[in-house]
PDB file of N, CA and C in Angstrom:
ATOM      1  N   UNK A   1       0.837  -1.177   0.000  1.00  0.00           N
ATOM      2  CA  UNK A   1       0.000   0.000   0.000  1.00  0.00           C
ATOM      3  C   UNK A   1       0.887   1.248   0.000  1.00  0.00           C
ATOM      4  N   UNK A   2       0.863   2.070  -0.729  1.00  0.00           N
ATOM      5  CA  UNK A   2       1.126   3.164  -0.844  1.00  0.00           C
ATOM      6  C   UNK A   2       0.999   4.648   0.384  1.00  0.00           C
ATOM      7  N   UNK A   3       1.654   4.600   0.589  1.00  0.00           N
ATOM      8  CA  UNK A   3       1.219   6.045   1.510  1.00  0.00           C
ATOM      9  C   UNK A   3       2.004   7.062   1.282  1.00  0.00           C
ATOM     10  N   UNK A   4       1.264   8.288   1.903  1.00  0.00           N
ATOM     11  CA  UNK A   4       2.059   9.764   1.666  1.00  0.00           C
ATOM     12  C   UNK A   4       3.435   9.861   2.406  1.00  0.00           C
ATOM     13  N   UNK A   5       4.858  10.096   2.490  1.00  0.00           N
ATOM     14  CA  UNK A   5       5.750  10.093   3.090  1.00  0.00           C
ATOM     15  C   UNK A   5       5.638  11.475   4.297  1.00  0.00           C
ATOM     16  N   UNK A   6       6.228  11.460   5.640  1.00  0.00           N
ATOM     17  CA  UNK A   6       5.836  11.952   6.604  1.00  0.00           C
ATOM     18  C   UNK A   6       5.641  13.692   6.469  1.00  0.00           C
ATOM     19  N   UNK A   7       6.883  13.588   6.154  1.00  0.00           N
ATOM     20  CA  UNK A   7       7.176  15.371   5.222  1.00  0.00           C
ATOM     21  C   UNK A   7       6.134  15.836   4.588  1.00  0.00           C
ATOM     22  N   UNK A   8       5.549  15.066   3.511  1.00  0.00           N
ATOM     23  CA  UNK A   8       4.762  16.340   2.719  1.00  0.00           C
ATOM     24  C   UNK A   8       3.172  15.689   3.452  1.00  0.00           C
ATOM     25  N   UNK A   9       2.675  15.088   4.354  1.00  0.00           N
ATOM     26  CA  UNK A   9       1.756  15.295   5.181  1.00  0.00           C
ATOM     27  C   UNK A   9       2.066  15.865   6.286  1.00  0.00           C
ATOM     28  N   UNK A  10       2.843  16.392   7.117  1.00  0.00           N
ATOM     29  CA  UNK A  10       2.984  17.526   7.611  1.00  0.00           C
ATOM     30  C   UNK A  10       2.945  18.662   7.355  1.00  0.00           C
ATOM     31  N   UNK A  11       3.273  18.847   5.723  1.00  0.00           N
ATOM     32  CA  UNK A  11       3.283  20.210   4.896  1.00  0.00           C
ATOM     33  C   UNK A  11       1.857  20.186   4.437  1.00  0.00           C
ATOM     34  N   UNK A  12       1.140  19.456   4.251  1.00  0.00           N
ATOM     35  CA  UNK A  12      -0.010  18.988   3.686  1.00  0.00           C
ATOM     36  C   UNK A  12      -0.877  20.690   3.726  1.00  0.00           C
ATOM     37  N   UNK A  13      -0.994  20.873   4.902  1.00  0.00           N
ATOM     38  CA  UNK A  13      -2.097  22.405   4.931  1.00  0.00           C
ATOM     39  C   UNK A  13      -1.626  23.736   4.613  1.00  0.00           C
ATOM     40  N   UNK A  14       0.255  23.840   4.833  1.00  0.00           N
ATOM     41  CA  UNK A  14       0.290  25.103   4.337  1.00  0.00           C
ATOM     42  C   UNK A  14       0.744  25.159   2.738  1.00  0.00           C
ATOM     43  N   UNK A  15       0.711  23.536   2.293  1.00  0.00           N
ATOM     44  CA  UNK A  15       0.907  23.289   0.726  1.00  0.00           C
ATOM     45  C   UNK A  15      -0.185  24.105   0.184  1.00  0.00           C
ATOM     46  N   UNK A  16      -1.387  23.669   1.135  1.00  0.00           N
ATOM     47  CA  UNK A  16      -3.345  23.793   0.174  1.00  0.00           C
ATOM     48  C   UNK A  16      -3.065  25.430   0.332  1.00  0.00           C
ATOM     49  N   UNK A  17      -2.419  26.361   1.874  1.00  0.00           N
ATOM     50  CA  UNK A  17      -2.884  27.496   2.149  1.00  0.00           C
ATOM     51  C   UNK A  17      -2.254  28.320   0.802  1.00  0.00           C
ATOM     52  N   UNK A  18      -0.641  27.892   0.657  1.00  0.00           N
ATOM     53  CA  UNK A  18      -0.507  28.629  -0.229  1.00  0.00           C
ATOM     54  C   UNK A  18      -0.271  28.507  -2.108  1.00  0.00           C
ATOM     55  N   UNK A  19      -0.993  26.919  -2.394  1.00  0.00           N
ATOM     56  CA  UNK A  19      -1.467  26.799  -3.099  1.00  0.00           C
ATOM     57  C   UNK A  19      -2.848  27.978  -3.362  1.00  0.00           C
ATOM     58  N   UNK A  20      -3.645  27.718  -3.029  1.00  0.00           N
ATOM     59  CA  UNK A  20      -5.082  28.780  -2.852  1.00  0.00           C
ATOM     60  C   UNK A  20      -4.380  29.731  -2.950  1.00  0.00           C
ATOM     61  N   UNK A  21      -3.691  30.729  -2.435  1.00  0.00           N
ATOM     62  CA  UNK A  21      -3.394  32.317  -2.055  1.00  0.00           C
ATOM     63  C   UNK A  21      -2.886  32.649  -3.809  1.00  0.00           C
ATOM     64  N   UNK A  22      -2.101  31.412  -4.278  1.00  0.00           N
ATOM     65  CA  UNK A  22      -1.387  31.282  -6.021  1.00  0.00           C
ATOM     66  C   UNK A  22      -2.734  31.791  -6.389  1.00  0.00           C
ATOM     67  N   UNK A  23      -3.351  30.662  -6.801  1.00  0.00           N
ATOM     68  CA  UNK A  23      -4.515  30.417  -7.158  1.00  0.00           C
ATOM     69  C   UNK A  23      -5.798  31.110  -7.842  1.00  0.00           C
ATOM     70  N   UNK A  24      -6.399  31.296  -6.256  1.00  0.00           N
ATOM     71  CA  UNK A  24      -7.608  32.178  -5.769  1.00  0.00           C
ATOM     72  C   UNK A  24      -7.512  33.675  -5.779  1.00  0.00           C
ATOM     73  N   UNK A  25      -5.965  34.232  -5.447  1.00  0.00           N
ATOM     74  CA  UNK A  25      -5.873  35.653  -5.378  1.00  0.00           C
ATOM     75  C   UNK A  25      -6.526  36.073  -3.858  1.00  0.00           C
ATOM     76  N   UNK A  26      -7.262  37.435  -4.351  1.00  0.00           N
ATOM     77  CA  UNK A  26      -7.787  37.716  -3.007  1.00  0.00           C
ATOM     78  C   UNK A  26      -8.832  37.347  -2.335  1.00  0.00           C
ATOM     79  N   UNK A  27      -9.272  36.238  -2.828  1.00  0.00           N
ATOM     80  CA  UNK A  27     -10.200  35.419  -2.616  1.00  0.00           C
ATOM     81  C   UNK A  27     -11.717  36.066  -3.173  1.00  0.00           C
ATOM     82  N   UNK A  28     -11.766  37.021  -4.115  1.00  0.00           N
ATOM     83  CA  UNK A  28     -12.576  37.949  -4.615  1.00  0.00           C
ATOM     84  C   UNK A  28     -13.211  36.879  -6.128  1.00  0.00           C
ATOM     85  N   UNK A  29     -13.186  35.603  -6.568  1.00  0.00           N
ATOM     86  CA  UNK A  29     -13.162  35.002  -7.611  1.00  0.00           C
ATOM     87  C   UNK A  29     -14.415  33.750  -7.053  1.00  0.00           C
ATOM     88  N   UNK A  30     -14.996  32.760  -7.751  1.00  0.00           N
ATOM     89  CA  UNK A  30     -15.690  31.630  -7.941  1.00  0.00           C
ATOM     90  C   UNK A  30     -14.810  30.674  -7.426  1.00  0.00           C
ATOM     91  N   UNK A  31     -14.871  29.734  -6.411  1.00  0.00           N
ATOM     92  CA  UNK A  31     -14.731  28.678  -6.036  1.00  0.00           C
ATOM     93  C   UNK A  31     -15.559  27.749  -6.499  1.00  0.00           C
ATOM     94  N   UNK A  32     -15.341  26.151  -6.565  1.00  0.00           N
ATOM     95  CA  UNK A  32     -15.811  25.040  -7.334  1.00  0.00           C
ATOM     96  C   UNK A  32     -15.609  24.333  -6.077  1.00  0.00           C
ATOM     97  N   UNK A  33     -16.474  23.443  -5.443  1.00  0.00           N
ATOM     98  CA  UNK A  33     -16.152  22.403  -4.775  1.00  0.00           C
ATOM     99  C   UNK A  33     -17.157  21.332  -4.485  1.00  0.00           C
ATOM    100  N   UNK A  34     -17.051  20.078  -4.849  1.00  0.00           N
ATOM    101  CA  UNK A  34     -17.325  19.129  -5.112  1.00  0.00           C
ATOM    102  C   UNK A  34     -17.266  17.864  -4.473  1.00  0.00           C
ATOM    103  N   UNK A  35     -18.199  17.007  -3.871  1.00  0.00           N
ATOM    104  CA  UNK A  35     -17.583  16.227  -2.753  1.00  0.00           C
ATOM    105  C   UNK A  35     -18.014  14.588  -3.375  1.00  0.00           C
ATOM    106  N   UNK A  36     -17.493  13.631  -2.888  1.00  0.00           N
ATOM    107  CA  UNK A  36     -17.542  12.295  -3.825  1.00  0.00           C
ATOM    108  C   UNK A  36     -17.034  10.903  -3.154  1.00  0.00           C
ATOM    109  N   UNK A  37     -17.319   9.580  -3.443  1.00  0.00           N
ATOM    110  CA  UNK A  37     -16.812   9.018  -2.490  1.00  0.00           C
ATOM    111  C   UNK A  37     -16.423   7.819  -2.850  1.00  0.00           C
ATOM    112  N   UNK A  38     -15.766   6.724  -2.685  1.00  0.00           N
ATOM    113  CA  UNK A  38     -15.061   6.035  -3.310  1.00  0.00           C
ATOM    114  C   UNK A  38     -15.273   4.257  -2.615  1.00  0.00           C
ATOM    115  N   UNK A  39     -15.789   3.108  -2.903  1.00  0.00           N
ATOM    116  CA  UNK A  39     -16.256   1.975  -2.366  1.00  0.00           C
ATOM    117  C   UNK A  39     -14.488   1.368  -2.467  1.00  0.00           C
ATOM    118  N   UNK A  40     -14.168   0.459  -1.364  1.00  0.00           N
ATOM    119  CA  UNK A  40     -13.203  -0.011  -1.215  1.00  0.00           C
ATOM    120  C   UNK A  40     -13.535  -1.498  -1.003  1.00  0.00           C
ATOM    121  N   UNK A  41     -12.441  -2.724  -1.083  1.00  0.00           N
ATOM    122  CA  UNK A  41     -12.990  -3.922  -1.040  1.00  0.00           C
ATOM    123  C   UNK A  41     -11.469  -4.489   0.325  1.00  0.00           C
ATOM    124  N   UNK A  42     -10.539  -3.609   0.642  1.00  0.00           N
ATOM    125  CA  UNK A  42      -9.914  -4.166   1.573  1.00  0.00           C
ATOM    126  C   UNK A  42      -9.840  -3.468   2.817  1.00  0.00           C
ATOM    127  N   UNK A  43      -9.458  -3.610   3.653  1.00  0.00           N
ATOM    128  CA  UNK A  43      -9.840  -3.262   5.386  1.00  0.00           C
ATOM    129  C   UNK A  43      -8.839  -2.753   5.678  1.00  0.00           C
ATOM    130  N   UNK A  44      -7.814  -2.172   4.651  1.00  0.00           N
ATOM    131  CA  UNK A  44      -6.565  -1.495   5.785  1.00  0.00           C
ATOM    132  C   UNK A  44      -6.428  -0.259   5.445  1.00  0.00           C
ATOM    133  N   UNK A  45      -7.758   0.214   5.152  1.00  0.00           N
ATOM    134  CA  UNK A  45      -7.755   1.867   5.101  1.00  0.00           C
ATOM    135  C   UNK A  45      -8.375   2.798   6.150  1.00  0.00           C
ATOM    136  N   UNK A  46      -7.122   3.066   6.548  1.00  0.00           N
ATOM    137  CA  UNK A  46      -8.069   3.627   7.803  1.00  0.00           C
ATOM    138  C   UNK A  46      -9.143   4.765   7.616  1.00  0.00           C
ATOM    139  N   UNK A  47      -9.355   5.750   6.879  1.00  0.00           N
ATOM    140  CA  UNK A  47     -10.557   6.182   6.724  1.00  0.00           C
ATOM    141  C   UNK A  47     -11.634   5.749   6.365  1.00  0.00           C
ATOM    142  N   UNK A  48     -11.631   4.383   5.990  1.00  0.00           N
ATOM    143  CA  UNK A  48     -12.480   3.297   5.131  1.00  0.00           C
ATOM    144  C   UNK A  48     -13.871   2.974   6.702  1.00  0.00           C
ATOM    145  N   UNK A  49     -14.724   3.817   5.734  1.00  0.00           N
ATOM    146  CA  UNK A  49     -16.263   3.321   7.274  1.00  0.00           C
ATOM    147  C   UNK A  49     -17.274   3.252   5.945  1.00  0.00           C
ATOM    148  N   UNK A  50     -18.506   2.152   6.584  1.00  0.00           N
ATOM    149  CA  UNK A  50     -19.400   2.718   6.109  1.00  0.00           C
ATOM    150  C   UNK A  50     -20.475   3.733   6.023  1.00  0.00           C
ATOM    151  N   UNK A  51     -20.728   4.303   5.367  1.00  0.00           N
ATOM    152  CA  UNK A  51     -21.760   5.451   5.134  1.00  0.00           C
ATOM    153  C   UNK A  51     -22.806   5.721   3.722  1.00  0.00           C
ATOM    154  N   UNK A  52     -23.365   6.739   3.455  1.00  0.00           N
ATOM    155  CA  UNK A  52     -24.357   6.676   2.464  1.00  0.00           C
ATOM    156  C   UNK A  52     -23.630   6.450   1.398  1.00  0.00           C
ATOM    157  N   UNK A  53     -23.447   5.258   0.429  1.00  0.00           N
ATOM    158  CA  UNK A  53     -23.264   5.511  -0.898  1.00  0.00           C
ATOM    159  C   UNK A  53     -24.021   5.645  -2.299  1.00  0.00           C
ATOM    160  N   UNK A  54     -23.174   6.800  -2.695  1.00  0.00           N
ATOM    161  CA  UNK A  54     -23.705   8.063  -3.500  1.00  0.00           C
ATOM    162  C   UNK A  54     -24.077   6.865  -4.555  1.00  0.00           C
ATOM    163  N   UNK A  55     -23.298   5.505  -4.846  1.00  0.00           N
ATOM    164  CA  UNK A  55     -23.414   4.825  -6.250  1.00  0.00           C
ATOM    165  C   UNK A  55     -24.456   3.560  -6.057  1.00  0.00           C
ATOM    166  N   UNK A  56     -25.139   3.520  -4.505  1.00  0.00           N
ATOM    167  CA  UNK A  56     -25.934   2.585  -4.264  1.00  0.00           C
ATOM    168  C   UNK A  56     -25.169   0.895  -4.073  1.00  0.00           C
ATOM    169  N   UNK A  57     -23.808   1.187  -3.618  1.00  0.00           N
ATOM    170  CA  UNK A  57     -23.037  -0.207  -3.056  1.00  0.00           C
ATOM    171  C   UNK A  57     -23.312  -0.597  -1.702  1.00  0.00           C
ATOM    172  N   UNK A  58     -24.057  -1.224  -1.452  1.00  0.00           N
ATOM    173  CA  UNK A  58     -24.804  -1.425   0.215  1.00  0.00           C
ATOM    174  C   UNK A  58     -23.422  -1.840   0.632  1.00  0.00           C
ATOM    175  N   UNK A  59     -23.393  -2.082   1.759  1.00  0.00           N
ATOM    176  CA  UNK A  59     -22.194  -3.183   2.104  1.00  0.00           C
ATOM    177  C   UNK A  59     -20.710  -3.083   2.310  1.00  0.00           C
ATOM    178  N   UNK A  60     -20.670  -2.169   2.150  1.00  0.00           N
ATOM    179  CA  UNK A  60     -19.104  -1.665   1.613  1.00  0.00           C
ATOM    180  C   UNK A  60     -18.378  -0.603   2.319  1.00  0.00           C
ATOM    181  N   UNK A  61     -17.110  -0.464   2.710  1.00  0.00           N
ATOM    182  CA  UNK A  61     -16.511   0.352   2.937  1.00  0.00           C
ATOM    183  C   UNK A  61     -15.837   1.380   2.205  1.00  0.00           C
ATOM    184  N   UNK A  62     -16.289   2.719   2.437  1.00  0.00           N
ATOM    185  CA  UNK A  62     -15.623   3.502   1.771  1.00  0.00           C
ATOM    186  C   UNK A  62     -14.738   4.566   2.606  1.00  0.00           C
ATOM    187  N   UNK A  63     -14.453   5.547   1.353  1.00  0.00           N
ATOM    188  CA  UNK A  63     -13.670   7.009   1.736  1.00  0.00           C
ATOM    189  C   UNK A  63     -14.172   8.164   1.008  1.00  0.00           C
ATOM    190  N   UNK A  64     -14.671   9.120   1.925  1.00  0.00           N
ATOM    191  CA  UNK A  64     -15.351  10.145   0.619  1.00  0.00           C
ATOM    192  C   UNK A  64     -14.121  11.405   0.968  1.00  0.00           C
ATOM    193  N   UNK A  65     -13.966  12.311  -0.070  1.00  0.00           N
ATOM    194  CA  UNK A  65     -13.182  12.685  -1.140  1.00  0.00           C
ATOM    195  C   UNK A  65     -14.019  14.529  -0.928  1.00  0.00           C
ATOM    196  N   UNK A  66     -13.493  15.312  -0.416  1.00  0.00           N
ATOM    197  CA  UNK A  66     -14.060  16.496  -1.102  1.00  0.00           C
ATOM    198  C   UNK A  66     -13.050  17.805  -2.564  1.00  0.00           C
ATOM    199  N   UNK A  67     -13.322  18.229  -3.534  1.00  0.00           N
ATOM    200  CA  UNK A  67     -12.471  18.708  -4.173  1.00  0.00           C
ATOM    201  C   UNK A  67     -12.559  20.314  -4.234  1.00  0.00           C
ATOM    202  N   UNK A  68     -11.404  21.031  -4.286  1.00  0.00           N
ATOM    203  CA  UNK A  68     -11.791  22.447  -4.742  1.00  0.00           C
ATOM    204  C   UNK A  68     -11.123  23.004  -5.618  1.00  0.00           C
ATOM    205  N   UNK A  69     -12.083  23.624  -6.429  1.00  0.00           N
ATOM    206  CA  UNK A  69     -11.017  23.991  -8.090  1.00  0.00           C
ATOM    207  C   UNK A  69     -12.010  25.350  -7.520  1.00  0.00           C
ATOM    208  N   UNK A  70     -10.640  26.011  -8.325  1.00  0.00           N
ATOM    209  CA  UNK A  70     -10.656  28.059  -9.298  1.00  0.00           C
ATOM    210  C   UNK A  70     -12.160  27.702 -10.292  1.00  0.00           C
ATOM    211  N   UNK A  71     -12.309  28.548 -10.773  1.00  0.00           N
ATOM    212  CA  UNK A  71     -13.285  28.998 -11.115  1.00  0.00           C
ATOM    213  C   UNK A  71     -13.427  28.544 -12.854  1.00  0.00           C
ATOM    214  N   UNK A  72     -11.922  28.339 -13.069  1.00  0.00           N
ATOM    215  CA  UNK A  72     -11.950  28.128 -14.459  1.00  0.00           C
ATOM    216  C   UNK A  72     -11.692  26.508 -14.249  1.00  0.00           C
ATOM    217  N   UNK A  73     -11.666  25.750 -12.859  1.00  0.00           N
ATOM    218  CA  UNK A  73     -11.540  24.297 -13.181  1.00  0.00           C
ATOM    219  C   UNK A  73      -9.975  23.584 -12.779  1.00  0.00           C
ATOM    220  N   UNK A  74      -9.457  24.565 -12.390  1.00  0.00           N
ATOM    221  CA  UNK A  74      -8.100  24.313 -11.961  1.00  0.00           C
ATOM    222  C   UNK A  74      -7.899  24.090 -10.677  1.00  0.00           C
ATOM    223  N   UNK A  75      -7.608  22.630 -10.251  1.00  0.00           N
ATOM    224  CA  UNK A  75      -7.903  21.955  -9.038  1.00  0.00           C
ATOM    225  C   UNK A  75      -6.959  23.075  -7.383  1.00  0.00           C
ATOM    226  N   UNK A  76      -6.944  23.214  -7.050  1.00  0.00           N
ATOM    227  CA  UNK A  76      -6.651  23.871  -5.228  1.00  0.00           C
ATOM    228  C   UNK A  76      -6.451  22.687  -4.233  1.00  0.00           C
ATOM    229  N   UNK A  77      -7.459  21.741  -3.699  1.00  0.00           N
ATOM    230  CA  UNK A  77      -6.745  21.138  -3.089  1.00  0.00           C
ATOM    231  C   UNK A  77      -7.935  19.999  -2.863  1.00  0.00           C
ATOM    232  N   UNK A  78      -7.236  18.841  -2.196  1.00  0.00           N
ATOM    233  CA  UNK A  78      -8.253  17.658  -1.919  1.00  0.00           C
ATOM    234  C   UNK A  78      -7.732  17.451  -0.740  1.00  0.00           C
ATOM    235  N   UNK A  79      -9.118  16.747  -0.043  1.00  0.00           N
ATOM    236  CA  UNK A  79      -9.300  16.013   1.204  1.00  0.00           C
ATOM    237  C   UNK A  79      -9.903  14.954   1.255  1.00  0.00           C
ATOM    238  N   UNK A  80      -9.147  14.044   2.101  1.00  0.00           N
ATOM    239  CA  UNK A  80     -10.341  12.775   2.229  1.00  0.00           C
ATOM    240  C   UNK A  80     -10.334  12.534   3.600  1.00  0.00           C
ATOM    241  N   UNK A  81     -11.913  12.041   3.801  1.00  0.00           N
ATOM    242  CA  UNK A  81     -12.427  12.052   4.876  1.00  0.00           C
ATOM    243  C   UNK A  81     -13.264  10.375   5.057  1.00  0.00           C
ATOM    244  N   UNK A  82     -13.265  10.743   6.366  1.00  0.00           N
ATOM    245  CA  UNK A  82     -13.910   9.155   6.868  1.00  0.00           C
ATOM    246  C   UNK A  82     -15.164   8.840   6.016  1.00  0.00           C
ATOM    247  N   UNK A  83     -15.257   7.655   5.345  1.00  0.00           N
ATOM    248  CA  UNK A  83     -16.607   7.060   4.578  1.00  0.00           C
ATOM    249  C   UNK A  83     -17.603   7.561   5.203  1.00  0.00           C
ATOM    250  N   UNK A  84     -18.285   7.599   6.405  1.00  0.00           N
ATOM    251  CA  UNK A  84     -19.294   7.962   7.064  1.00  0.00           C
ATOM    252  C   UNK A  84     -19.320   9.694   7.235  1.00  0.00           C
ATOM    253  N   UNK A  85     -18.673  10.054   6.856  1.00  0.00           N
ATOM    254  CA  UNK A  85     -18.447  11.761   7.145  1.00  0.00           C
ATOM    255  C   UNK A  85     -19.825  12.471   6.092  1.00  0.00           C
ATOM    256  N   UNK A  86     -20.939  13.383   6.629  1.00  0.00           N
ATOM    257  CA  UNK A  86     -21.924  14.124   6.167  1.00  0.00           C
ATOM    258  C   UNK A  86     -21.611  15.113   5.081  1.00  0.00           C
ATOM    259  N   UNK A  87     -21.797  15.157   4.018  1.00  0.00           N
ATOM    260  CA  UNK A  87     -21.212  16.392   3.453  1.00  0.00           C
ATOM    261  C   UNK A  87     -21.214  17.697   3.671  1.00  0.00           C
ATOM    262  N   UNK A  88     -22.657  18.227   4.633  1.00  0.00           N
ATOM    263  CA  UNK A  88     -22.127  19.288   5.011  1.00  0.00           C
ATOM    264  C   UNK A  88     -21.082  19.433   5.828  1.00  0.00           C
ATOM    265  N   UNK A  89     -20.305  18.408   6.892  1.00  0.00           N
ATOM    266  CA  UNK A  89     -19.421  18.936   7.362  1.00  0.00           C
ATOM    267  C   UNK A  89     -18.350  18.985   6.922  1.00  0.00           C
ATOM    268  N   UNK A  90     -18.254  18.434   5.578  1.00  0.00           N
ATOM    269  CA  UNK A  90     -16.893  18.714   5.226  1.00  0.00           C
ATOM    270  C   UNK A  90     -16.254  19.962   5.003  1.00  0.00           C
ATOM    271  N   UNK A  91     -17.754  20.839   4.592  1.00  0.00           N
ATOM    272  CA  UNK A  91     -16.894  22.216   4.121  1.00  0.00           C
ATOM    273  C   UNK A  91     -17.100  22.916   5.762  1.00  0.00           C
ATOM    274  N   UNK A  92     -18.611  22.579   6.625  1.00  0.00           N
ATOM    275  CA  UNK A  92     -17.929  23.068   7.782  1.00  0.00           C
ATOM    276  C   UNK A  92     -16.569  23.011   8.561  1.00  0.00           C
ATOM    277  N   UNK A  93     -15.810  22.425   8.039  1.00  0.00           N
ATOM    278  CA  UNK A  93     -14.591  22.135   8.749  1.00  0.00           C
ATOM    279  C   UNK A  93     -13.476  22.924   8.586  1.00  0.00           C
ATOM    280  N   UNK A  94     -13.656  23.958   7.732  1.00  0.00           N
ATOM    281  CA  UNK A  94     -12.752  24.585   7.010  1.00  0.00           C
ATOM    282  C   UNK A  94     -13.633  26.188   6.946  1.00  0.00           C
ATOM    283  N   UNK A  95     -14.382  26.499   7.629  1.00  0.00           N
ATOM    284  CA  UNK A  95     -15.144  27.914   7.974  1.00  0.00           C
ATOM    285  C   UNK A  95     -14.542  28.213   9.150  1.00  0.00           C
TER     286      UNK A  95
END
């Protein structure tokens, strides 16, 4: 299994902060954000719970995924969150 090396998940938030600041500008522009979720078939993911799936896979463990792109479609940053996580709180989490 693949994982992120320790370094750039520690950098992970001020990568997104000043990714966005590139980005977004003065934050005066259209944000895009999009949330989504992904069915898994093995057990060693730790965000992997069940919750509502969007594709109708009863049974299953997932990871849902929120995205945010610029205005013209040009991605800013991703998060993934526990399978069972509500979509409104994903963007509450970040207000």
């Amino acid at each position: 299994m693949l994982s992120m090396p320790g370094w750039l998940l520690r950098r992970q938030p001020w990568i997104g902060k000043c990714l966005a600041r590139r980005i977004l500008g003065d934050g005066n522009t259209l944000i895009l954000y999009d949330i989504s979720s992904s069915c898994l078939e093995g057990r060693r993911c730790p965000p992997a719970a069940f919750g509502h799936s969007r594709d109708g896979r009863k049974g299953k463990r997932q990871i849902t995924y929120g995205l945010l792109c610029a205005g013209n479609g040009c991605p800013v940053a991703v998060e993934v969150f526990a399978g069972n996580t509500a979509d409104p709180s994903t963007v509450a989490e970040h207000m």
